[in-house]
N, C-alpha and C. Protein backbone atom coordinates (compact mmCIF):
# COMPACT_ATOMS: atom_id res chain seq x y z
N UNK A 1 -136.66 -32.07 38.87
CA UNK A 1 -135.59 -31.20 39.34
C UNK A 1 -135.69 -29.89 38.57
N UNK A 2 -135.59 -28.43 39.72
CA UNK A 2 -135.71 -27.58 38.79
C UNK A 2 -134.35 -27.02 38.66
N UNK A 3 -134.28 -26.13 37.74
CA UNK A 3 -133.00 -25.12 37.25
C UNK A 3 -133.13 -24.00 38.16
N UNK A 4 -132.57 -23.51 39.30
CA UNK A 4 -132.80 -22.18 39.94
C UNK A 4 -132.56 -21.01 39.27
N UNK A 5 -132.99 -19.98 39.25
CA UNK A 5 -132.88 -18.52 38.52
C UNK A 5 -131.42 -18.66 38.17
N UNK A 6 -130.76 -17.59 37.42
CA UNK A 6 -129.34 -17.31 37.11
C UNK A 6 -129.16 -15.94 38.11
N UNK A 7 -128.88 -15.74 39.20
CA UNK A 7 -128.44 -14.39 39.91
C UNK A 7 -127.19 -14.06 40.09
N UNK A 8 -126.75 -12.78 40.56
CA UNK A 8 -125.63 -12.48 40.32
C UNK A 8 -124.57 -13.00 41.53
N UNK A 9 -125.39 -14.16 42.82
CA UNK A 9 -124.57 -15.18 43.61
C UNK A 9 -124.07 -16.30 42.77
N UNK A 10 -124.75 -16.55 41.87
CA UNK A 10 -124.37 -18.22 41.09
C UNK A 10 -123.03 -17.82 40.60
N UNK A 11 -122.21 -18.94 40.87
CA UNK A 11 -121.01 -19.34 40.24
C UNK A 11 -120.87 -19.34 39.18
N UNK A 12 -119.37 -18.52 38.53
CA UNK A 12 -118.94 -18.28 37.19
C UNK A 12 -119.48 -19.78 36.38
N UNK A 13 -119.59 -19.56 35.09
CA UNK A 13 -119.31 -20.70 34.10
C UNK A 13 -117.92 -20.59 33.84
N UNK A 14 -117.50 -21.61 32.93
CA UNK A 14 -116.30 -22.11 32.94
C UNK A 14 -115.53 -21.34 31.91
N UNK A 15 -116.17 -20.43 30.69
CA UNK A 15 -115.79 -19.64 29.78
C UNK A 15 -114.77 -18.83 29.83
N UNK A 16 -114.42 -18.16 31.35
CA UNK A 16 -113.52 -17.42 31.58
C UNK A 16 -112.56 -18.38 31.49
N UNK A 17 -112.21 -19.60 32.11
CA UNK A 17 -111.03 -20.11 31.96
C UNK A 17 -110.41 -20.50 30.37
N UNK A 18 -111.02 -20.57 29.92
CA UNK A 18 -111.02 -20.90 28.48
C UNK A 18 -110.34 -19.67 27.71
N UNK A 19 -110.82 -18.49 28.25
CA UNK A 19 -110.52 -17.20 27.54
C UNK A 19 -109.29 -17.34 28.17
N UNK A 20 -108.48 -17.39 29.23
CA UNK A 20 -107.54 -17.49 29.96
C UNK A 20 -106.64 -18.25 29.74
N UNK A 21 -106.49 -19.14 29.11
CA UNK A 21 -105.97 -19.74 28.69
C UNK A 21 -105.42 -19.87 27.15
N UNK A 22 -106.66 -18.84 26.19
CA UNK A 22 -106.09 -18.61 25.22
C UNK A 22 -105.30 -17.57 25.28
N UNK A 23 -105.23 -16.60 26.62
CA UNK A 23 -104.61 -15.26 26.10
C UNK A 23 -103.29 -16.10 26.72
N UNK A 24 -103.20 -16.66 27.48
CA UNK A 24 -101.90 -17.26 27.86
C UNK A 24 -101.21 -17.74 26.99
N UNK A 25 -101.50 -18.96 25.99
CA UNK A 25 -101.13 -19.13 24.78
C UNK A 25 -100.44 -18.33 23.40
N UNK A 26 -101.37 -16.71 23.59
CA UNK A 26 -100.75 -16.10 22.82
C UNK A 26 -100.02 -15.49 23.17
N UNK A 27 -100.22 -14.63 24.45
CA UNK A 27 -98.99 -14.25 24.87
C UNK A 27 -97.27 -14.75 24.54
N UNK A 28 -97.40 -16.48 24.88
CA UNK A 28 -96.70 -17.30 24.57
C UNK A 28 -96.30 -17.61 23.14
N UNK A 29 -96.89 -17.23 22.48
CA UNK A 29 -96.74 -17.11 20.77
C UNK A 29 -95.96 -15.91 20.48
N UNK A 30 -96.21 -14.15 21.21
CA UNK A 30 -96.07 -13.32 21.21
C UNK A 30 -94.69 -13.02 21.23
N UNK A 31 -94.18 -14.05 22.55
CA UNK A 31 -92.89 -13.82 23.24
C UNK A 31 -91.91 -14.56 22.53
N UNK A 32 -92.12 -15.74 22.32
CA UNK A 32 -91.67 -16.72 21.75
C UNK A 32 -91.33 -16.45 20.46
N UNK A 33 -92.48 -15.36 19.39
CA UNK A 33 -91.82 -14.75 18.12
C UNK A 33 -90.79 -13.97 18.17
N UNK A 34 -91.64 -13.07 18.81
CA UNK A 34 -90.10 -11.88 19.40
C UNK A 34 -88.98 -12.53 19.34
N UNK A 35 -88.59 -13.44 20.78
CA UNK A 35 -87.41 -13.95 20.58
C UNK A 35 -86.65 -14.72 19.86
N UNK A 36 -87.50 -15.13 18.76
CA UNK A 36 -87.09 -15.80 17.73
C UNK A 36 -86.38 -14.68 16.77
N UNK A 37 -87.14 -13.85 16.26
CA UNK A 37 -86.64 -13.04 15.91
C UNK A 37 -85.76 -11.98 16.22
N UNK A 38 -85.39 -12.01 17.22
CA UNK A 38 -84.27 -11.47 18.10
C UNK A 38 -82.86 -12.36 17.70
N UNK A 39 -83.07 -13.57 18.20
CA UNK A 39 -81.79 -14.51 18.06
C UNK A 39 -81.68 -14.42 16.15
N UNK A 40 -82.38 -14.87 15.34
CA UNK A 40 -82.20 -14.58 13.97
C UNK A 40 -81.43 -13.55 13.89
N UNK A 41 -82.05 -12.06 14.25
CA UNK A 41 -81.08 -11.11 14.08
C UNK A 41 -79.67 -11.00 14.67
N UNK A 42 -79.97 -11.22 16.00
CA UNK A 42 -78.37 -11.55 16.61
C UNK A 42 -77.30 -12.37 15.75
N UNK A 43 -77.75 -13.16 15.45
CA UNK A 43 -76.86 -14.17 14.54
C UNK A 43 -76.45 -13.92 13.62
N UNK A 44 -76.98 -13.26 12.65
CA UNK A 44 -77.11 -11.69 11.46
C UNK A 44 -76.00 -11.44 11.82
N UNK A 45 -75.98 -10.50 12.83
CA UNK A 45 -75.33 -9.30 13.19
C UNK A 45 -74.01 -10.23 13.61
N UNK A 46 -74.01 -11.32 14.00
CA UNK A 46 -72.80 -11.79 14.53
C UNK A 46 -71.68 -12.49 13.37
N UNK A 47 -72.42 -12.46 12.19
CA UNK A 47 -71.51 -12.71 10.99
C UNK A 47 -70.55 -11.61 10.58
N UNK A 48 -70.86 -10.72 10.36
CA UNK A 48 -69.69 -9.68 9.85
C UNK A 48 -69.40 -8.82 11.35
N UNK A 49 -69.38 -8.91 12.61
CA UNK A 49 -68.93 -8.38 13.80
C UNK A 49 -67.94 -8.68 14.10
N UNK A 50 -66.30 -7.92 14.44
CA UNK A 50 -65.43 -8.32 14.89
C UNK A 50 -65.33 -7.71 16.51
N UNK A 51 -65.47 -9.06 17.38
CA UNK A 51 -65.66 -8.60 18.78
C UNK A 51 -64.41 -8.86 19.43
């Protein structure tokens, strides 16, 4: 059995999904800090606030 050439018809390898999945992840790290640190501060701010 042979290996056919690599041309620019052959189907992706699987690498992109991989990369895709890490930026998804961080993104998700990204957002997830933020809002962590958002509510921390809110909560801050909600100790000496008279609303």
């Amino acid at each position: 059995m042979t290996v056919p050439p690599r041309t620019e018809e052959a189907p992706m390898d699987y690498g992109w999904m991989t990369h895709l999945i890490f930026w998804i992840i961080g993104a998700m790290a990204v957002v997830g800090g933020i809002g962590a640190i958002g509510a921390m501060w809110s909560m801050g701010r909600s100790g000496y606030r008279k609303d």
